[in-house]
C-alpha atoms as a PDB file:
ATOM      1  CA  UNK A   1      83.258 113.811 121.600  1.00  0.00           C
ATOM      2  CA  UNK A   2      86.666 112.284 120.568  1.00  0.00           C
ATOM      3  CA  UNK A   3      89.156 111.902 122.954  1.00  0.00           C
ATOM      4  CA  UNK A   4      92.442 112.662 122.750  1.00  0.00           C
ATOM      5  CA  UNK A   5      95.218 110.371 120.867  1.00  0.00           C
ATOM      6  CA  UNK A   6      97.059 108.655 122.473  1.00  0.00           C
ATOM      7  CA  UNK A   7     100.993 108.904 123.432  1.00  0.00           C
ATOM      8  CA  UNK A   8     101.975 106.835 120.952  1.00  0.00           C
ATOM      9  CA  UNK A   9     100.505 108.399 118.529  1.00  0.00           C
ATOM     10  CA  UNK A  10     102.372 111.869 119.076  1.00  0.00           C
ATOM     11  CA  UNK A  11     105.681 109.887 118.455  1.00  0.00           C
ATOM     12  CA  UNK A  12     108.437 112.130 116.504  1.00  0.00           C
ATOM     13  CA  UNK A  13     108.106 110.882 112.813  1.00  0.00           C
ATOM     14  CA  UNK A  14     111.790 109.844 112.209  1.00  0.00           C
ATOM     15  CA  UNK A  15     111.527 106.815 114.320  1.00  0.00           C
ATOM     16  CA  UNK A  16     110.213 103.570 112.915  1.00  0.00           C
ATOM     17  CA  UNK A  17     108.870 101.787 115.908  1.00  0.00           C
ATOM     18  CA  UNK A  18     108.506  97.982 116.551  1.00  0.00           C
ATOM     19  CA  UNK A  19     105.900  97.401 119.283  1.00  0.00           C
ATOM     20  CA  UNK A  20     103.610  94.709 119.808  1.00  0.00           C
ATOM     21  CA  UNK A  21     100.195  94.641 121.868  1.00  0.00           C
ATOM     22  CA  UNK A  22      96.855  92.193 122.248  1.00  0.00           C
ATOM     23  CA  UNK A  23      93.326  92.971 122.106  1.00  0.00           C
ATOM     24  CA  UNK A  24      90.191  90.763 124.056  1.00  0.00           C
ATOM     25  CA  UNK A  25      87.676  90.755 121.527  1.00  0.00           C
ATOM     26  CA  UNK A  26      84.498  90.087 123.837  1.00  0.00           C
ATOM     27  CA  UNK A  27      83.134  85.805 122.763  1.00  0.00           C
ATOM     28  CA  UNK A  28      85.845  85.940 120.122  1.00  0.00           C
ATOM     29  CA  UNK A  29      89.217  85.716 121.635  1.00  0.00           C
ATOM     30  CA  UNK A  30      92.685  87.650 121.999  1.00  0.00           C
ATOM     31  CA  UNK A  31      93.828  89.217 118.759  1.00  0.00           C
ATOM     32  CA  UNK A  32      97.714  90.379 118.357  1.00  0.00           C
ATOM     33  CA  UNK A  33      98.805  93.492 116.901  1.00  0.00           C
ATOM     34  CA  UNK A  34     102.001  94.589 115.676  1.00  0.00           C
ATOM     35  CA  UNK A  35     103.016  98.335 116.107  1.00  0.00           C
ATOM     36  CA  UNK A  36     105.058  99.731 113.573  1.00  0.00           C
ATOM     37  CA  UNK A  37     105.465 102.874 111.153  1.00  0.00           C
ATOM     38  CA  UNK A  38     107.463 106.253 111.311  1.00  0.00           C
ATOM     39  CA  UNK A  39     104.008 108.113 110.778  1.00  0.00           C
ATOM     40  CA  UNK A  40     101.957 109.846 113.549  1.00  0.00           C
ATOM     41  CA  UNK A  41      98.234 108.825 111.727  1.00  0.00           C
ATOM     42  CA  UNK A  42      96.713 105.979 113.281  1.00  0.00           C
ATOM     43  CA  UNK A  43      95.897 103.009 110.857  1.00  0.00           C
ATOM     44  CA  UNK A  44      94.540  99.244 111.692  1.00  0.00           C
ATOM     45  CA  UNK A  45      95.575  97.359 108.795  1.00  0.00           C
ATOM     46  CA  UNK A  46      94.565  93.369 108.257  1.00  0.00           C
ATOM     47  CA  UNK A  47      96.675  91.108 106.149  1.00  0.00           C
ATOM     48  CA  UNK A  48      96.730  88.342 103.656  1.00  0.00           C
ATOM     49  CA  UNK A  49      96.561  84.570 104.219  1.00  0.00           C
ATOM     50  CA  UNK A  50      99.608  82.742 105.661  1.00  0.00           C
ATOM     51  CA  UNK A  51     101.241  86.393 106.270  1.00  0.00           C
ATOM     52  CA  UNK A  52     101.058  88.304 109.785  1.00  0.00           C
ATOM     53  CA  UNK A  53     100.168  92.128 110.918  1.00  0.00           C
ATOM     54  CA  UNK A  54     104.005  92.687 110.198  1.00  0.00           C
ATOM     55  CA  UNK A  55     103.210  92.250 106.528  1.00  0.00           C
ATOM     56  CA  UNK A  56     102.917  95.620 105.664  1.00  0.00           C
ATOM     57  CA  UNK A  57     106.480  96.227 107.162  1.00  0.00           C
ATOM     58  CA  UNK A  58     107.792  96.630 103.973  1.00  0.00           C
ATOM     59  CA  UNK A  59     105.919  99.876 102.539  1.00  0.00           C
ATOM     60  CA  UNK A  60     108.794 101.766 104.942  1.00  0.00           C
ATOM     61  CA  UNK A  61     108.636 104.567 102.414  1.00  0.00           C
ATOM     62  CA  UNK A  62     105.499 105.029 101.196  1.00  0.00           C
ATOM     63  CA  UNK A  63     102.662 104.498 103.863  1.00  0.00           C
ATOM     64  CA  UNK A  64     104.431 104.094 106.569  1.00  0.00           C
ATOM     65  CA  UNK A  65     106.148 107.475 106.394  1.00  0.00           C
ATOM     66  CA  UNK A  66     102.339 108.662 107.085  1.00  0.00           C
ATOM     67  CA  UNK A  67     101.154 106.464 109.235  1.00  0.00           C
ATOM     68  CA  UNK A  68     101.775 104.588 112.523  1.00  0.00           C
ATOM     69  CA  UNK A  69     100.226 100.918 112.078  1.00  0.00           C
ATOM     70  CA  UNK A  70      98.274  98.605 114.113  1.00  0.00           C
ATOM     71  CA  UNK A  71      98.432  95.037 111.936  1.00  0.00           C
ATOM     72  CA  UNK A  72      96.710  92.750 113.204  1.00  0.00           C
ATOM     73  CA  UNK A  73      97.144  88.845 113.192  1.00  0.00           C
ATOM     74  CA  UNK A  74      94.310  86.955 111.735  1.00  0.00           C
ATOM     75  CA  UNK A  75      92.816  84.222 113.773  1.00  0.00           C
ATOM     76  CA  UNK A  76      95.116  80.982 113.454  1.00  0.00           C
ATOM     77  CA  UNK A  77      97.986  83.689 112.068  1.00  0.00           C
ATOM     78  CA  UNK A  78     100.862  84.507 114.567  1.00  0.00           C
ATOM     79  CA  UNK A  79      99.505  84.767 117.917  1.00  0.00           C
ATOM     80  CA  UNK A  80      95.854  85.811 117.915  1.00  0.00           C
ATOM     81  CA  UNK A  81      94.047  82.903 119.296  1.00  0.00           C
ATOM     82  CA  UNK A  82      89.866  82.054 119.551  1.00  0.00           C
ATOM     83  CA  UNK A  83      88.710  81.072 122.653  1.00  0.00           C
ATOM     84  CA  UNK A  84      86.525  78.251 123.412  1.00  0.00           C
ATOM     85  CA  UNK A  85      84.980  78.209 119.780  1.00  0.00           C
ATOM     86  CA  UNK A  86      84.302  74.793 118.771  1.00  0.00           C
ATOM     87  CA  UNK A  87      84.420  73.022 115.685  1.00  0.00           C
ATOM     88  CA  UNK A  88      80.834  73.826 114.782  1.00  0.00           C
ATOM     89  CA  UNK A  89      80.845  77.922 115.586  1.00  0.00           C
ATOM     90  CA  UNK A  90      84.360  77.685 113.369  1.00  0.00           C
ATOM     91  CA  UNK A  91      82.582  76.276 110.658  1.00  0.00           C
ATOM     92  CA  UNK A  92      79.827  78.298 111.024  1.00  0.00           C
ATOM     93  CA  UNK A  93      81.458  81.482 110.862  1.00  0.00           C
ATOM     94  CA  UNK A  94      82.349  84.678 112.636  1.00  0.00           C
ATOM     95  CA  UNK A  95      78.931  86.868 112.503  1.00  0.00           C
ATOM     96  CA  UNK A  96      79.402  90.113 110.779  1.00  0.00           C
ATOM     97  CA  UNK A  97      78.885  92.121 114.031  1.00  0.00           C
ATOM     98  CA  UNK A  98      81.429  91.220 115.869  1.00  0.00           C
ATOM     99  CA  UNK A  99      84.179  92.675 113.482  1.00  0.00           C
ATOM    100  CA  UNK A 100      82.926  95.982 115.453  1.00  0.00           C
ATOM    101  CA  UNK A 101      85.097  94.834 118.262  1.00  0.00           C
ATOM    102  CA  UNK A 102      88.343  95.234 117.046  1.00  0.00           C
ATOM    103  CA  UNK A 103      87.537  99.082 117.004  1.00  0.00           C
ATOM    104  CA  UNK A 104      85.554  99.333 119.982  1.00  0.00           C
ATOM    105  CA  UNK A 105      88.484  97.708 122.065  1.00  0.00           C
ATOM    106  CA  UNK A 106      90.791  99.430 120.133  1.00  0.00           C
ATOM    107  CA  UNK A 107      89.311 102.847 121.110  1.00  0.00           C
ATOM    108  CA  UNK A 108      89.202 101.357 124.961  1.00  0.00           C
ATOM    109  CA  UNK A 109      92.967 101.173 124.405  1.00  0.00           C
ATOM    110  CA  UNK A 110      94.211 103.947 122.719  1.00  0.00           C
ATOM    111  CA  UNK A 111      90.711 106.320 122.920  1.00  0.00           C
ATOM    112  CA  UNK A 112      88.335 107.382 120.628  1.00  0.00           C
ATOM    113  CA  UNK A 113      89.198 108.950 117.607  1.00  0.00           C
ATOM    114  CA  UNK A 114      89.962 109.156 113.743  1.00  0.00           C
ATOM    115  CA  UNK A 115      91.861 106.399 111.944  1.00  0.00           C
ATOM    116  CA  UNK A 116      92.483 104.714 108.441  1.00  0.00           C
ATOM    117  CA  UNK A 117      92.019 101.617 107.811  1.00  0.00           C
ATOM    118  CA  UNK A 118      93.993  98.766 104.887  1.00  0.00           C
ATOM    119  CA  UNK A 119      93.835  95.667 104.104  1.00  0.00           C
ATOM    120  CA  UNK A 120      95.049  92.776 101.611  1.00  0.00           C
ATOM    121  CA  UNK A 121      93.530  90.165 100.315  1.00  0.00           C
ATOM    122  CA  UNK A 122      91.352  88.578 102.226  1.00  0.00           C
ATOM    123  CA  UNK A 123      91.987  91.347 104.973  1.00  0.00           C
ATOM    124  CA  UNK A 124      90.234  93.947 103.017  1.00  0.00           C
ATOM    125  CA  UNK A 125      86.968  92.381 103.781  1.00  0.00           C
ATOM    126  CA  UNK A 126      87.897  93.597 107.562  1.00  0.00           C
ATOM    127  CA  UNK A 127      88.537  96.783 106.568  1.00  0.00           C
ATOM    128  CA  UNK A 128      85.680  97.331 104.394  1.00  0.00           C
ATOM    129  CA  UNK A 129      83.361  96.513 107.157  1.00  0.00           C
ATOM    130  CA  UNK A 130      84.918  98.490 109.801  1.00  0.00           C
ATOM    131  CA  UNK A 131      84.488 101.187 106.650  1.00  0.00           C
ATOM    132  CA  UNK A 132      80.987 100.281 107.234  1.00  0.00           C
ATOM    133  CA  UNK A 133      80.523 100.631 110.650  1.00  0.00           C
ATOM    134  CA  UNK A 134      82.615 104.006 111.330  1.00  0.00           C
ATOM    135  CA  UNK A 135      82.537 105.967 108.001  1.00  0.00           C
ATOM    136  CA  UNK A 136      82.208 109.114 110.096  1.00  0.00           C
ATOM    137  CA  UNK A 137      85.944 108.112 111.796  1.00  0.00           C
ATOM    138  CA  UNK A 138      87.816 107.031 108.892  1.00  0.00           C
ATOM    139  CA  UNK A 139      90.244 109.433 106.505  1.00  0.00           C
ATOM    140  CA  UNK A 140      91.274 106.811 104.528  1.00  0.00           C
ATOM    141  CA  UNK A 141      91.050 102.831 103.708  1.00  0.00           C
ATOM    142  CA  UNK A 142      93.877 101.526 101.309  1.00  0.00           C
ATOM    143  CA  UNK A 143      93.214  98.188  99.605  1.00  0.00           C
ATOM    144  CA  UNK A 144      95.379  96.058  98.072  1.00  0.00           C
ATOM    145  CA  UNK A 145      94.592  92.861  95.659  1.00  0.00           C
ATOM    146  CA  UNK A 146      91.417  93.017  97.486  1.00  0.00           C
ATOM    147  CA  UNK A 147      88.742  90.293  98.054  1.00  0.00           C
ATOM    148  CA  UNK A 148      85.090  91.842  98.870  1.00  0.00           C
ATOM    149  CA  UNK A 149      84.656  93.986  96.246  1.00  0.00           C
ATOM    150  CA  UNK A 150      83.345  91.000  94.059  1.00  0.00           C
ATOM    151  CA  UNK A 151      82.523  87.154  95.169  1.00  0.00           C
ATOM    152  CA  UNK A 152      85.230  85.134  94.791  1.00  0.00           C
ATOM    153  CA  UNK A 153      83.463  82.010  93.340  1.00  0.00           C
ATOM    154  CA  UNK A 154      86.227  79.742  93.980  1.00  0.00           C
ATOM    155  CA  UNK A 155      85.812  80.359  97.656  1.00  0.00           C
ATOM    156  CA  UNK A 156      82.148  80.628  97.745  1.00  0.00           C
ATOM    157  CA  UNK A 157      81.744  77.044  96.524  1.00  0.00           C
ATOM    158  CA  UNK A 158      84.000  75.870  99.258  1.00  0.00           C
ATOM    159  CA  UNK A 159      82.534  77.526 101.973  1.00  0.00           C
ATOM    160  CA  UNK A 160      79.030  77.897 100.997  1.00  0.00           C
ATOM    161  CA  UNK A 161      77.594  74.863  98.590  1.00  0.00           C
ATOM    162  CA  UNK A 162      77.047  71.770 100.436  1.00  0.00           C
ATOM    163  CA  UNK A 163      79.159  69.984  97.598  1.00  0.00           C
ATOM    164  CA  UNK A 164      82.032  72.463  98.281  1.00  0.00           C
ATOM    165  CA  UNK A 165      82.094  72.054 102.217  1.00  0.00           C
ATOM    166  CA  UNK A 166      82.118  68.511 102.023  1.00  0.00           C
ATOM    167  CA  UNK A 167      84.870  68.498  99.382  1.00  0.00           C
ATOM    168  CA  UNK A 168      87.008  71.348 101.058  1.00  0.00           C
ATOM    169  CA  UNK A 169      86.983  69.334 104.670  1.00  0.00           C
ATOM    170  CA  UNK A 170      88.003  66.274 102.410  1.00  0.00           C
ATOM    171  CA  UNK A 171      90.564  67.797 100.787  1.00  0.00           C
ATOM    172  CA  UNK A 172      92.153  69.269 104.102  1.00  0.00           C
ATOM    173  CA  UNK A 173      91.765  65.501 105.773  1.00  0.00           C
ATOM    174  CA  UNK A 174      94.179  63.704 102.724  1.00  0.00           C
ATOM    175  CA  UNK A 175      98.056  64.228 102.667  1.00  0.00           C
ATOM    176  CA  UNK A 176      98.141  63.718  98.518  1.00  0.00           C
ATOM    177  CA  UNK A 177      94.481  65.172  97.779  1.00  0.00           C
ATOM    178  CA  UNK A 178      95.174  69.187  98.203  1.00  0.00           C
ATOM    179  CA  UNK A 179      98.459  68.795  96.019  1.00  0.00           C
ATOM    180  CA  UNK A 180      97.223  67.340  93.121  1.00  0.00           C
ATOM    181  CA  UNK A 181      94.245  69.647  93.105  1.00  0.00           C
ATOM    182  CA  UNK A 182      96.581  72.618  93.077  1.00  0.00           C
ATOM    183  CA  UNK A 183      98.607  70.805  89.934  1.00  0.00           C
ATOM    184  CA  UNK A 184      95.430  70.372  88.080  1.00  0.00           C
ATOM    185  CA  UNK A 185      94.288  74.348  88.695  1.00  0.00           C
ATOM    186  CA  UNK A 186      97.553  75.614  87.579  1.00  0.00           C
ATOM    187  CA  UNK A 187      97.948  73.337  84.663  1.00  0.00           C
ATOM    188  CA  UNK A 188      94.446  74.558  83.366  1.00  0.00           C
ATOM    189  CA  UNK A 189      95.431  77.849  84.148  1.00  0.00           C
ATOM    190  CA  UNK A 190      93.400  78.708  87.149  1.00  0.00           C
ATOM    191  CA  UNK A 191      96.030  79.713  89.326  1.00  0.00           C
ATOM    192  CA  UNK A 192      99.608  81.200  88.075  1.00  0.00           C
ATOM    193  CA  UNK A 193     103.311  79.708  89.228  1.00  0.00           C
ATOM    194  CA  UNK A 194     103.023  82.499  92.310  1.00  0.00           C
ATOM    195  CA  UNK A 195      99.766  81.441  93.592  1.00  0.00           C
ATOM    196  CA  UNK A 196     100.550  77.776  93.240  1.00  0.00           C
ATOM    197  CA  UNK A 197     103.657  78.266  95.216  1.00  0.00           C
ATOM    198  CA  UNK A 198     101.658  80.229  97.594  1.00  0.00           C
ATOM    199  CA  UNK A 199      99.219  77.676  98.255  1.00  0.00           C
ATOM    200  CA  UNK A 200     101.478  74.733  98.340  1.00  0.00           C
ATOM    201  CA  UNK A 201     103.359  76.026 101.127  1.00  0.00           C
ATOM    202  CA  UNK A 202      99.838  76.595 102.990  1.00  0.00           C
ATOM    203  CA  UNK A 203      99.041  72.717 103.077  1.00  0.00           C
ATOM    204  CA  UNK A 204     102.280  70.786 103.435  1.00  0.00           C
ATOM    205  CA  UNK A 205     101.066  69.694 106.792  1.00  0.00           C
ATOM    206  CA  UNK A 206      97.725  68.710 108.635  1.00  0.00           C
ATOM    207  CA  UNK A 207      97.902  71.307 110.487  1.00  0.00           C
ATOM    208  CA  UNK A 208      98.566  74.058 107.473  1.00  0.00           C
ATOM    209  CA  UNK A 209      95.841  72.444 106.006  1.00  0.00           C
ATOM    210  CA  UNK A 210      93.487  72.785 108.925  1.00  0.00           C
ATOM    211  CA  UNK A 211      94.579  75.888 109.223  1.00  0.00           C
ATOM    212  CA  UNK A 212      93.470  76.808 105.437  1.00  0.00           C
ATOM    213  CA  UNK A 213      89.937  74.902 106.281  1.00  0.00           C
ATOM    214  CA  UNK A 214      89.413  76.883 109.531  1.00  0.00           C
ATOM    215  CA  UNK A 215      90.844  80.480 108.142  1.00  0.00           C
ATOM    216  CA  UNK A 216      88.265  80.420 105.525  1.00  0.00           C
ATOM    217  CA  UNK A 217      85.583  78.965 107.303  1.00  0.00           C
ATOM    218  CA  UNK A 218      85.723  81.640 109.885  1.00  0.00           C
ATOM    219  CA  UNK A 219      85.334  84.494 107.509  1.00  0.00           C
ATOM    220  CA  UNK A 220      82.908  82.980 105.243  1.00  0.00           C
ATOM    221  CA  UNK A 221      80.124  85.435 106.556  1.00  0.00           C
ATOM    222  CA  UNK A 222      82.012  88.517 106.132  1.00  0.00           C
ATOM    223  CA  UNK A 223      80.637  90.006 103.132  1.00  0.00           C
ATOM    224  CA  UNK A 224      80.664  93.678 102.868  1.00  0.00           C
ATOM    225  CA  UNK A 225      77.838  95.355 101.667  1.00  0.00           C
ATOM    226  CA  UNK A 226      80.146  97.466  98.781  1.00  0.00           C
ATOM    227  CA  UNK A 227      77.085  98.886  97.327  1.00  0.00           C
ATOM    228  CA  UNK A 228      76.249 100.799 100.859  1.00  0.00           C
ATOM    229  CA  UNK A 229      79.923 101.436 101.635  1.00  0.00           C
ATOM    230  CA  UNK A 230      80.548 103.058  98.220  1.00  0.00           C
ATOM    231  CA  UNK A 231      78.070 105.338  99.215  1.00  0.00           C
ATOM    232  CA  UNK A 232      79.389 106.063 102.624  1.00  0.00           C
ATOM    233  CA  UNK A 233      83.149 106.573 100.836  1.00  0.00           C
ATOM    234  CA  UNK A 234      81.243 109.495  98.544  1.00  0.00           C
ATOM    235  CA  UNK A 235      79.379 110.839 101.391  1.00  0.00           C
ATOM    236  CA  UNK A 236      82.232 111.297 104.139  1.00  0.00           C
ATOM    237  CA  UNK A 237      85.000 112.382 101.044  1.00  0.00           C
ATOM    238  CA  UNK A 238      87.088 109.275 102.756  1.00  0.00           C
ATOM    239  CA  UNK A 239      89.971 109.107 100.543  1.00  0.00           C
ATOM    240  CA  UNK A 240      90.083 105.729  99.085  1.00  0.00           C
ATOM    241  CA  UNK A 241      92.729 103.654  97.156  1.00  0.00           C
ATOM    242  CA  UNK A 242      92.969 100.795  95.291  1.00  0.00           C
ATOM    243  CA  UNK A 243      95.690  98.539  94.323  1.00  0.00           C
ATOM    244  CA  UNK A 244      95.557  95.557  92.372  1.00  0.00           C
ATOM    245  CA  UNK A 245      98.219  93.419  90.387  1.00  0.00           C
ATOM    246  CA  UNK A 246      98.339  93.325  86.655  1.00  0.00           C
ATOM    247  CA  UNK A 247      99.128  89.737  86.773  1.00  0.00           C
ATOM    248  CA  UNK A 248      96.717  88.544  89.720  1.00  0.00           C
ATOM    249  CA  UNK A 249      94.274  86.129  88.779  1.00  0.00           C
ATOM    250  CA  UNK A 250      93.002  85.865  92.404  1.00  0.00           C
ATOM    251  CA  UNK A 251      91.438  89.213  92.864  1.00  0.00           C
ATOM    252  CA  UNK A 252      91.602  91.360  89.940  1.00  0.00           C
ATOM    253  CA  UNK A 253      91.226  94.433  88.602  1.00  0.00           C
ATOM    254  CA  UNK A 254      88.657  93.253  86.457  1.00  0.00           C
ATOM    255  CA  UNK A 255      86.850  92.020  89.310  1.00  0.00           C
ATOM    256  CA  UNK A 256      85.982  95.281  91.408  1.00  0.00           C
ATOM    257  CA  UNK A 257      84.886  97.266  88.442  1.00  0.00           C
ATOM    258  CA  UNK A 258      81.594  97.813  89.633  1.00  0.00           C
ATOM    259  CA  UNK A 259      82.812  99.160  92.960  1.00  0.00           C
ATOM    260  CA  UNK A 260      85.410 100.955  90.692  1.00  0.00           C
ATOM    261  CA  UNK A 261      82.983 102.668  88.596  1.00  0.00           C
ATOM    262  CA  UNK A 262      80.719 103.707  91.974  1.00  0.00           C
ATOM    263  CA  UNK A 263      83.321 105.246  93.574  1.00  0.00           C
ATOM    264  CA  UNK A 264      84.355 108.074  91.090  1.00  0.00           C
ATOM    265  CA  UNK A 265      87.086 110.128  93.369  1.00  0.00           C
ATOM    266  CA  UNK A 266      88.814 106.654  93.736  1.00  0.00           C
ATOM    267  CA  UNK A 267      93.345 106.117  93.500  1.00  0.00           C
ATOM    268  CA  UNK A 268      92.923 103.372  91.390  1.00  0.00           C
ATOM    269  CA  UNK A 269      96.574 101.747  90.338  1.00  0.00           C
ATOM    270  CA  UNK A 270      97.412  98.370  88.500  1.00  0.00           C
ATOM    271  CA  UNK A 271     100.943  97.115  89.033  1.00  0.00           C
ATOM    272  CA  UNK A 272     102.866  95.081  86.846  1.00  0.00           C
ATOM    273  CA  UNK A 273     102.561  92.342  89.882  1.00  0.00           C
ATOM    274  CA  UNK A 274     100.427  89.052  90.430  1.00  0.00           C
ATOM    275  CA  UNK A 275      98.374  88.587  93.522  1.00  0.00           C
ATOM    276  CA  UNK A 276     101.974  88.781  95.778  1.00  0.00           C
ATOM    277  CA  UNK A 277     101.328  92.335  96.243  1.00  0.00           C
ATOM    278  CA  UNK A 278     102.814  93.971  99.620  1.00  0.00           C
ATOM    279  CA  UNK A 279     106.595  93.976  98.000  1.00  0.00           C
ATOM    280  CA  UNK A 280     109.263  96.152  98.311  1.00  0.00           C
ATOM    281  CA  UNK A 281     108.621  96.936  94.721  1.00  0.00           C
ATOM    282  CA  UNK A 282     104.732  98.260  95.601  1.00  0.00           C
ATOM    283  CA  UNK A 283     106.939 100.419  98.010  1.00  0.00           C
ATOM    284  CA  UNK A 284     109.113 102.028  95.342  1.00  0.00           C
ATOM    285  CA  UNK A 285     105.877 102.600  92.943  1.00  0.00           C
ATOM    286  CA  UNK A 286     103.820 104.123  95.914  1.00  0.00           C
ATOM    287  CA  UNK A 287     106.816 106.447  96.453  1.00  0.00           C
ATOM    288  CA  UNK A 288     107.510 107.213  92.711  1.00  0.00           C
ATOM    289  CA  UNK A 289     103.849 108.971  92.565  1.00  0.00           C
ATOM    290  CA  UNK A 290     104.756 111.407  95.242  1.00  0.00           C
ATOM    291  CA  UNK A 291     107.995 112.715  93.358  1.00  0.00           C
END
């Protein structure tokens, strides 16, 4: 039986809180959430690389007039930290399993009951699998320039071919290596001006570039199974939307169609944007479809 809501989430829906709280995520660590939203409608929402749980800030008057948000900060993002993982379980991965836990002590928290779930970029995979796991609890899971609706082959050669391991730790071990990589992608056309400006401000340092090698590294095993959660999204009517940029040649449209296609009752939008998506400009589209 669900419990009750909690306080917080009875607040009046004029006010457009800024809170901040930490989870224990049993043999993971502590993840850090940010609070935030004028909305009474719980939602756990997981962001893109190099950005924090704050990054959805700036949908003020679109989603956030709905819902109250808890974004989260991915591991080696603001101030969630792993505990006593070593170089090897890192490398290895975060089992699929234990993404289960940021619900579960979530519910300890603020008790059992409904909630939505959103995610961008590589954040969606989160909220896909939580999708997964508690189809019966969710209303609705908003994605945005979403990875784990398709394989991303770029990152699955990094983080899954022998070749593409060794190269990636190479790459995050050389000060001039990583740059001129990123040069050569964007001069073939691999990567636009936005995601090469992205990505060179994610390995200006050793440590940004550890960062980068660890991030991906961590999530490499969590793969949702999109055929099975298609199924659950038609099954439980869980309202489902999906956002992806025009201009993104990360994770596009393109990309997903075969999730597209399976989940007929779908929001499907594409916005004259590249993979930069969570802009004030998102915002003022989101809130154009309501008038």
């Amino acid at each position: 039986m669900l419990k009750e809501a909690s306080t917080k989430q009875n607040l009046p829906i004029f006010l457009n809180i800024a809170a901040m709280g930490f989870l224990h995520l049993p043999n993971l660590g502590t993840a850090h959430y940010h609070e935030y939203g004028s909305g009474t409608k719980p939602m756990l929402a997981f962001h893109g690389y190099g950005m924090t749980g704050k990054q959805f800030h700036v949908l003020e008057n679109s989603i956030l007039k709905d819902y109250h948000v808890y974004g989260f900060d991915h591991f080696f993002h603001g101030q969630s930290k792993l505990t006593g993982w070593t170089d090897k379980q890192i490398t290895t991965g975060i089992p699929k399993v234990m993404v289960k836990a940021y619900a579960e002590e979530w519910f300890k928290a603020h008790g059992r009951q409904r909630f939505s779930v959103m995610g961008y970029s590589i954040g969606a995979n989160i909220a896909l699998i939580l999708l997964e796991e508690y189809p019966d609890l969710i209303d609705e899971i908003t994605l945005m320039a979403p990875d784990g609706l398709s394989v991303y082959k770029g990152f699955h050669f990094l983080t899954h071919k022998p070749v593409g391991r060794y190269f990636f730790r190479a790459v995050t071990k050389s000060k001039w290596l990583a740059p001129s990589l990123l040069k050569n992608l964007k001069k073939v056309g691999f990567i636009d001006e936005s995601l090469y400006q992205i990505a060179y401000n994610e390995i200006d340092t050793e440590q940004k570039r550890q960062d980068v090698y660890y991030t991906l590294n961590l999530i490499r095993l969590l793969r949702p199974d999109t055929t099975k959660i298609a199924q659950l999204i038609n099954r439980h009517h869980i309202k489902c939307r999906l956002i992806f940029g025009l201009h993104d040649n990360l994770f596009p449209k393109s990309a997903a169609m075969s999730f597209v296609k399976s989940v007929p009752n779908a929001e499907v939008h594409e916005v004259a944007l590249g993979h930069w998506l969570v802009v004030k400009e998102l915002d003022e589209y989101l809130v154009n479809l309501q008038q």
